[in-house]
PDB file of N, CA and C in Angstrom:
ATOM      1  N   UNK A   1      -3.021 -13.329   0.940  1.00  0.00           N
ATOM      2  CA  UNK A   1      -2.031 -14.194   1.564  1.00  0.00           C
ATOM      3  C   UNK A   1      -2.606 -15.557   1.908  1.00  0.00           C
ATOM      4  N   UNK A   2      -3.737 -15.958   1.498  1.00  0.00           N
ATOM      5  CA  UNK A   2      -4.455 -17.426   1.736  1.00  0.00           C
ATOM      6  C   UNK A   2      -3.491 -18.127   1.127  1.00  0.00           C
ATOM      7  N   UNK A   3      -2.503 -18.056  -0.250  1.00  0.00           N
ATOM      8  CA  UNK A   3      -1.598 -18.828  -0.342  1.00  0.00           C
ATOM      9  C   UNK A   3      -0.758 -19.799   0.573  1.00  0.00           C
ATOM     10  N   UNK A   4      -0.462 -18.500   1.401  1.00  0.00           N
ATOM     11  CA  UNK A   4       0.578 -19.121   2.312  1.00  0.00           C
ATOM     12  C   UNK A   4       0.194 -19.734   3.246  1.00  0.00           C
ATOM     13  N   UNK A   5      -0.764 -19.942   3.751  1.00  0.00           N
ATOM     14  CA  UNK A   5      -1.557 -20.631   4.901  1.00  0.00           C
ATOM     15  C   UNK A   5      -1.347 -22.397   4.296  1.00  0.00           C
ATOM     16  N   UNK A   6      -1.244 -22.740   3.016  1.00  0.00           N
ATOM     17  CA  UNK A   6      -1.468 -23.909   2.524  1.00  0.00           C
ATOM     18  C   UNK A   6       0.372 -24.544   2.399  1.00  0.00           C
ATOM     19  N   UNK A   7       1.333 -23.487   2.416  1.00  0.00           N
ATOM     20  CA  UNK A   7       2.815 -23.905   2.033  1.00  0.00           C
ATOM     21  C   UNK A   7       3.069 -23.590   3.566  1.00  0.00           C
ATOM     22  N   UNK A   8       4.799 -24.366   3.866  1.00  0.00           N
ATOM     23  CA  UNK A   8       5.181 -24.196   5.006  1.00  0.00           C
ATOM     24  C   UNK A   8       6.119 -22.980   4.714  1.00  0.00           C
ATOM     25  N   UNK A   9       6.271 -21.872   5.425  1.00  0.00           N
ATOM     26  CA  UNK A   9       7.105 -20.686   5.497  1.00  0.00           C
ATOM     27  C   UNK A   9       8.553 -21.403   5.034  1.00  0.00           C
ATOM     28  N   UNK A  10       9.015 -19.995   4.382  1.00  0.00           N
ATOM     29  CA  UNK A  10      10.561 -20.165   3.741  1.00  0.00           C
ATOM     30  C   UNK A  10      11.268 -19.432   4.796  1.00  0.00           C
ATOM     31  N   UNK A  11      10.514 -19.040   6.151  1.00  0.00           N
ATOM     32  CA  UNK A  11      11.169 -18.158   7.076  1.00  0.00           C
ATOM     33  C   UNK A  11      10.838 -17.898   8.382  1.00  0.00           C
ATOM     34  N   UNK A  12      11.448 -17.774   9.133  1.00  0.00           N
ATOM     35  CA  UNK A  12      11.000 -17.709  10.607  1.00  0.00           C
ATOM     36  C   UNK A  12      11.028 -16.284  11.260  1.00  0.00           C
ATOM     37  N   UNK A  13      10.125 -15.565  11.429  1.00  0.00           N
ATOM     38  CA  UNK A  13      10.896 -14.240  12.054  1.00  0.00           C
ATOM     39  C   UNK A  13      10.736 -14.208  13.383  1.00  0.00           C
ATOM     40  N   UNK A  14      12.088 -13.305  13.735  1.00  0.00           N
ATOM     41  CA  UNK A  14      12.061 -13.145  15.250  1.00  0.00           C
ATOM     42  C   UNK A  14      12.783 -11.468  15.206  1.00  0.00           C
ATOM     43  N   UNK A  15      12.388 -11.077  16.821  1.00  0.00           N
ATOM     44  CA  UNK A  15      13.195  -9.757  16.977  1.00  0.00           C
ATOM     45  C   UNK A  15      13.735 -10.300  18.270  1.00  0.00           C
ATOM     46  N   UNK A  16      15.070  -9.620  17.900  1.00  0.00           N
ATOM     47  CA  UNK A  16      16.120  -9.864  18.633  1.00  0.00           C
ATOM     48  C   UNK A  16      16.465  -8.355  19.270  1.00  0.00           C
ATOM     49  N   UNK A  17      16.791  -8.566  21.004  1.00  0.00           N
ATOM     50  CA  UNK A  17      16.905  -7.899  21.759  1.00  0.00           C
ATOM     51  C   UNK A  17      18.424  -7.952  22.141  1.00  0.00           C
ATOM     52  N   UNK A  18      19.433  -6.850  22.069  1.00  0.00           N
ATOM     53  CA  UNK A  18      20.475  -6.890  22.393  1.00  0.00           C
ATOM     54  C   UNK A  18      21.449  -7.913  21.297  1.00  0.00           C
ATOM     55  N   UNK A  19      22.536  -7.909  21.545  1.00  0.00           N
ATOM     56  CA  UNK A  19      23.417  -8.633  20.652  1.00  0.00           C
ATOM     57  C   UNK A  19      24.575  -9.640  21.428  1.00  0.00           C
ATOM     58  N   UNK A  20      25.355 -10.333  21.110  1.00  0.00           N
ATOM     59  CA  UNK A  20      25.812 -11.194  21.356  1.00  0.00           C
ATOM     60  C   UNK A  20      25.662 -12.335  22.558  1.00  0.00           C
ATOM     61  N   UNK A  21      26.496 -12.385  23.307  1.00  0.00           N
ATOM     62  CA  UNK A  21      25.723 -13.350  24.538  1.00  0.00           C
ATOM     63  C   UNK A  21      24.813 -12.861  25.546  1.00  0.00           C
ATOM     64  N   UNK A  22      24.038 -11.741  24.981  1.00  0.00           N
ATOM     65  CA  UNK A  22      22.963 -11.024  25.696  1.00  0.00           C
ATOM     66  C   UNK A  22      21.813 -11.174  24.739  1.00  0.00           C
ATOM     67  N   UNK A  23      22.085 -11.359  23.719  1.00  0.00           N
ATOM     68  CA  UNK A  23      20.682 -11.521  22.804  1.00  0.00           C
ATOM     69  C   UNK A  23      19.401 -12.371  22.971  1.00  0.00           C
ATOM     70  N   UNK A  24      18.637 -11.783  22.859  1.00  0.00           N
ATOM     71  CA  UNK A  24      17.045 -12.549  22.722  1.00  0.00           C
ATOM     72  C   UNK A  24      16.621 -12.563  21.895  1.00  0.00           C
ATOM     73  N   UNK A  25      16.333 -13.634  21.519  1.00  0.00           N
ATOM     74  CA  UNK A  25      14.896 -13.932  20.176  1.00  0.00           C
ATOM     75  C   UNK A  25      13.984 -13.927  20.738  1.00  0.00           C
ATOM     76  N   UNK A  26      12.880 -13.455  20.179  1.00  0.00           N
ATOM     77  CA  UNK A  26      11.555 -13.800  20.248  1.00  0.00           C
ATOM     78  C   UNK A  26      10.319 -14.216  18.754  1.00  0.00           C
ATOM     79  N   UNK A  27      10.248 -15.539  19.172  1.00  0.00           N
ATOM     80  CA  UNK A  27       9.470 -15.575  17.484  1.00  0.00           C
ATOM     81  C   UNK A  27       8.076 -14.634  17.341  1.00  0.00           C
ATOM     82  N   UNK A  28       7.835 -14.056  16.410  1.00  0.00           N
ATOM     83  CA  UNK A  28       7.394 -12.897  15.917  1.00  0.00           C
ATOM     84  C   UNK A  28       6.352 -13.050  14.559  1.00  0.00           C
ATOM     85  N   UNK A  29       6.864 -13.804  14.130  1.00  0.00           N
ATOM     86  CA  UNK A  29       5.928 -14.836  12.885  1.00  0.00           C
ATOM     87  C   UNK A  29       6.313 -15.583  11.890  1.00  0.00           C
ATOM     88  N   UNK A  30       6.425 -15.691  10.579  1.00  0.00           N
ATOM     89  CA  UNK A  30       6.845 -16.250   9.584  1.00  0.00           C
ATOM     90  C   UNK A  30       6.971 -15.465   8.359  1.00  0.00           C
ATOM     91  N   UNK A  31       7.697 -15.967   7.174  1.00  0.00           N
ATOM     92  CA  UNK A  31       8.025 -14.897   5.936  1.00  0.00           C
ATOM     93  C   UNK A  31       8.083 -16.133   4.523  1.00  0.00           C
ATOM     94  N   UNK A  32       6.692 -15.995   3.714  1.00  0.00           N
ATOM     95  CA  UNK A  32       6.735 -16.955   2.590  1.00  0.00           C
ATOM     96  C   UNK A  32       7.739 -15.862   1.297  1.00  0.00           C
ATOM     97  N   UNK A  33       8.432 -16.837   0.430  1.00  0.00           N
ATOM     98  CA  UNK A  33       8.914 -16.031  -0.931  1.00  0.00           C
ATOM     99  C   UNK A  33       7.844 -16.212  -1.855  1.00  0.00           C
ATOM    100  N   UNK A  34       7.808 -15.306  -2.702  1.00  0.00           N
ATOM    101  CA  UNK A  34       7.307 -14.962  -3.398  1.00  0.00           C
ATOM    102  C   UNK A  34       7.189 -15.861  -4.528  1.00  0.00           C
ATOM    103  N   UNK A  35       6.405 -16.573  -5.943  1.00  0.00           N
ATOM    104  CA  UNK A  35       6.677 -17.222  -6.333  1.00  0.00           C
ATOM    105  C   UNK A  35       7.719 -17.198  -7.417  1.00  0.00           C
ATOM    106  N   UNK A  36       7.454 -15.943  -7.853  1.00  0.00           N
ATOM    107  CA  UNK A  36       9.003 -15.165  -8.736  1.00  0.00           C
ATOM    108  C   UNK A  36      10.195 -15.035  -8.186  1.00  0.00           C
ATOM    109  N   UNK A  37      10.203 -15.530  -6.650  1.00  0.00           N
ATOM    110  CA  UNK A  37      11.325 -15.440  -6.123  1.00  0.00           C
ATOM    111  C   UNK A  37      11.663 -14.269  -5.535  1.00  0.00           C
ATOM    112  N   UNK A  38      11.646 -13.526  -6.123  1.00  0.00           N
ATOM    113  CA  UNK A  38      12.128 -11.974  -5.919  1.00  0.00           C
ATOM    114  C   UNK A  38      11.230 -11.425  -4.861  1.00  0.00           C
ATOM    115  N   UNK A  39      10.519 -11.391  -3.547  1.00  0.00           N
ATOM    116  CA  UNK A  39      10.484 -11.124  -2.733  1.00  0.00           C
ATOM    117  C   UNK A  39       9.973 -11.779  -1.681  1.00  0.00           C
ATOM    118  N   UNK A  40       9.475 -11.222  -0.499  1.00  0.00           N
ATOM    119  CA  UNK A  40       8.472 -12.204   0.472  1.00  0.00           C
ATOM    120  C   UNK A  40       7.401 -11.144   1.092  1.00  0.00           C
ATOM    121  N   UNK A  41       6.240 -11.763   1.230  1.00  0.00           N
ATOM    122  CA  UNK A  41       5.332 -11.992   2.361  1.00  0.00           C
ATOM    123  C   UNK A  41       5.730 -12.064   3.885  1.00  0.00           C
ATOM    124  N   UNK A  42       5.650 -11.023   5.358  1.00  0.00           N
ATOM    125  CA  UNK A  42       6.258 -11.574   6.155  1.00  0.00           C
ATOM    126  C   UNK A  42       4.814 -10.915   6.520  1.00  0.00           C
ATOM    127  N   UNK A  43       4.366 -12.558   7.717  1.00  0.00           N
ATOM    128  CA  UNK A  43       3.075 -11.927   8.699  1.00  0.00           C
ATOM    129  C   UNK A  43       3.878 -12.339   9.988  1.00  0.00           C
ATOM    130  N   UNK A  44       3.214 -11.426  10.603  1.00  0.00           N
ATOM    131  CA  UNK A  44       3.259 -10.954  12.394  1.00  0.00           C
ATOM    132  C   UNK A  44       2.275 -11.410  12.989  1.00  0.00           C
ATOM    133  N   UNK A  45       2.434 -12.072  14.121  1.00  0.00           N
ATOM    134  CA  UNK A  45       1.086 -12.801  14.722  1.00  0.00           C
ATOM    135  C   UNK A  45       0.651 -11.315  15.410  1.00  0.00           C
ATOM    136  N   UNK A  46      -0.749 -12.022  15.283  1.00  0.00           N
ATOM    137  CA  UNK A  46      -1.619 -11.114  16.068  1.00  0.00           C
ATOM    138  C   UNK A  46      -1.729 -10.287  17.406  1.00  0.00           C
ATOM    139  N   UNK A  47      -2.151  -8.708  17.544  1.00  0.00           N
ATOM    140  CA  UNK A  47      -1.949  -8.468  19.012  1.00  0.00           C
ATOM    141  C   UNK A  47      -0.429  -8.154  19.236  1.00  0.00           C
ATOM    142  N   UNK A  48       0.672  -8.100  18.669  1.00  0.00           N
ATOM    143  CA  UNK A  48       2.247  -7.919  18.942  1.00  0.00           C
ATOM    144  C   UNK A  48       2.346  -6.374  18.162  1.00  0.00           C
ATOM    145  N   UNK A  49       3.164  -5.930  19.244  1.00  0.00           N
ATOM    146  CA  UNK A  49       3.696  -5.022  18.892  1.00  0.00           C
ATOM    147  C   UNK A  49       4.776  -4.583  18.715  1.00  0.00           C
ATOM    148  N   UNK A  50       5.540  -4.623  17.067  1.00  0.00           N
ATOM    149  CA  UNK A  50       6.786  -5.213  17.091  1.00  0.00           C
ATOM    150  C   UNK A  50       7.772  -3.844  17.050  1.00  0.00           C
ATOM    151  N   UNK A  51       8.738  -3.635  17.513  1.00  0.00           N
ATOM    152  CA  UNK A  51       9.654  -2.776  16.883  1.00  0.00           C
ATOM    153  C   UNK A  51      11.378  -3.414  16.861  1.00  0.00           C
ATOM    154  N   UNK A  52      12.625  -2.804  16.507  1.00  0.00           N
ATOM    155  CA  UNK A  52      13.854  -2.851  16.927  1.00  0.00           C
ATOM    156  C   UNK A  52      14.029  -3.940  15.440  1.00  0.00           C
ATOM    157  N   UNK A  53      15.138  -4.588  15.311  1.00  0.00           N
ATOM    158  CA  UNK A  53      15.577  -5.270  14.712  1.00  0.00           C
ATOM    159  C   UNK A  53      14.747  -7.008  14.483  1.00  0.00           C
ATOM    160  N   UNK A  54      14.212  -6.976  13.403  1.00  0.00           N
ATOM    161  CA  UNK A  54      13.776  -7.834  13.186  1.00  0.00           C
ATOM    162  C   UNK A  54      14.607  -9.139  12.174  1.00  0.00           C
ATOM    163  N   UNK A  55      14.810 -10.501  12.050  1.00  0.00           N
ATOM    164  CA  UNK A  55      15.465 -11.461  11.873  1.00  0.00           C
ATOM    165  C   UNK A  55      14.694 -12.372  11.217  1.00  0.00           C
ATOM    166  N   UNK A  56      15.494 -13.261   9.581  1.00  0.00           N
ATOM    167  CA  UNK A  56      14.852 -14.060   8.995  1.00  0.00           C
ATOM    168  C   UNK A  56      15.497 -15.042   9.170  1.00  0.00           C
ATOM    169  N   UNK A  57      15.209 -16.119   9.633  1.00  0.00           N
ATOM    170  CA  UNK A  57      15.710 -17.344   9.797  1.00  0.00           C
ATOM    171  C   UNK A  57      15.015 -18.485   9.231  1.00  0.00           C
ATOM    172  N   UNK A  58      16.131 -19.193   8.448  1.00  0.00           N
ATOM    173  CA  UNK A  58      14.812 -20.415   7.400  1.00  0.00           C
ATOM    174  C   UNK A  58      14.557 -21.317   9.143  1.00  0.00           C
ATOM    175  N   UNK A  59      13.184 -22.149   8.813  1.00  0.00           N
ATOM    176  CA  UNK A  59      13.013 -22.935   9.618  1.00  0.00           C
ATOM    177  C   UNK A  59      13.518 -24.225  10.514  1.00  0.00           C
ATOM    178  N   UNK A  60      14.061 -24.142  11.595  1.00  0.00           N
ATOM    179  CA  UNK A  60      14.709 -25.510  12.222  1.00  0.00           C
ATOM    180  C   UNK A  60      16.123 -25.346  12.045  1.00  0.00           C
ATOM    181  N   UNK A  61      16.660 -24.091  11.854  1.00  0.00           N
ATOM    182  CA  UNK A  61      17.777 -23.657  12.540  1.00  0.00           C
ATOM    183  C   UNK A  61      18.127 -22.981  13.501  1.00  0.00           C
ATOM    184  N   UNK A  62      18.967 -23.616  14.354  1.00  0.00           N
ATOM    185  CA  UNK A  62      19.191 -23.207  15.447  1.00  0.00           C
ATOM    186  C   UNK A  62      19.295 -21.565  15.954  1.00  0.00           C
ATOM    187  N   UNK A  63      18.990 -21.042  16.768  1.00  0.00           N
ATOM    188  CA  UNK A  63      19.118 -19.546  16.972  1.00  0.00           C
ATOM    189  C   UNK A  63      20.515 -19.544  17.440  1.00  0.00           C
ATOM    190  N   UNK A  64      21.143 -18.393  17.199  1.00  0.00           N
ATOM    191  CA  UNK A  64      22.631 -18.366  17.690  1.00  0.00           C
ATOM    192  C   UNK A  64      22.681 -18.058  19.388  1.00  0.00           C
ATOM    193  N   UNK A  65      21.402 -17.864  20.362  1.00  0.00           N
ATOM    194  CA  UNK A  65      21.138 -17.572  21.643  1.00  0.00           C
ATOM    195  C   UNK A  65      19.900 -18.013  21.843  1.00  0.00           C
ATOM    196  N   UNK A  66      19.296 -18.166  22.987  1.00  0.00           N
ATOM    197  CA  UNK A  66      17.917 -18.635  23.785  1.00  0.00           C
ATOM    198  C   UNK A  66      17.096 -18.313  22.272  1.00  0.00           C
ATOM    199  N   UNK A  67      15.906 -18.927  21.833  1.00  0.00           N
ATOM    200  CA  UNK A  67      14.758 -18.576  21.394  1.00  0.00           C
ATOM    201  C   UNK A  67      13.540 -18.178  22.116  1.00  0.00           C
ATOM    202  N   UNK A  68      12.563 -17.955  22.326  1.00  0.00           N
ATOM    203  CA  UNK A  68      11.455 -17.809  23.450  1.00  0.00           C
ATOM    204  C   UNK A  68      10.244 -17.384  22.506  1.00  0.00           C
ATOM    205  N   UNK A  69       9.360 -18.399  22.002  1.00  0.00           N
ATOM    206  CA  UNK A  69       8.180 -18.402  21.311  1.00  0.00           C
ATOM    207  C   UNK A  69       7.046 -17.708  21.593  1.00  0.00           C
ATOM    208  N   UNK A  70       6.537 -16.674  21.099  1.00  0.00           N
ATOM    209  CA  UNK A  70       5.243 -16.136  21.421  1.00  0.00           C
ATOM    210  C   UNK A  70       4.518 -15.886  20.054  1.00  0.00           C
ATOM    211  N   UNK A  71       4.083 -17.060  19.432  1.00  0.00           N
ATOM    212  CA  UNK A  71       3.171 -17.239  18.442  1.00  0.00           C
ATOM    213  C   UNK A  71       2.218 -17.190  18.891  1.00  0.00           C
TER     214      UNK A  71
END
């Protein structure tokens, strides 16, 4: 995955807690595509321990509720 360290992510991940005007994001890491297109790479920052519903969001769009960063 040294690739991706050099391109900017095609993706933002977060897990989201609860749903509608109760929902939380939390950013979680990033997700590069593949160069065939046909799939992705998703890393998890370090030390997290992720479970529940996880979320791809391209970069610098707005979350549909609060975001709260723990990269």
């Amino acid at each position: 995955m040294s690739e991706n360290v050099k391109t900017k992510p095609a993706y933002e991940a977060f897990v989201v807690d609860e749903s509608g005007n109760n929902a939380h994001w939390t950013k979680v890491g990033a997700a590069w595509t593949h160069e065939d297109g046909k799939g992705l790479n998703v890393s998890i920052a370090g030390g997290l321990s992720v479970s529940g519903k996880i979320v791809l969001r391209a970069p610098g769009v707005e979350q549909p509720q609060r975001a709260s960063s723990k990269k």
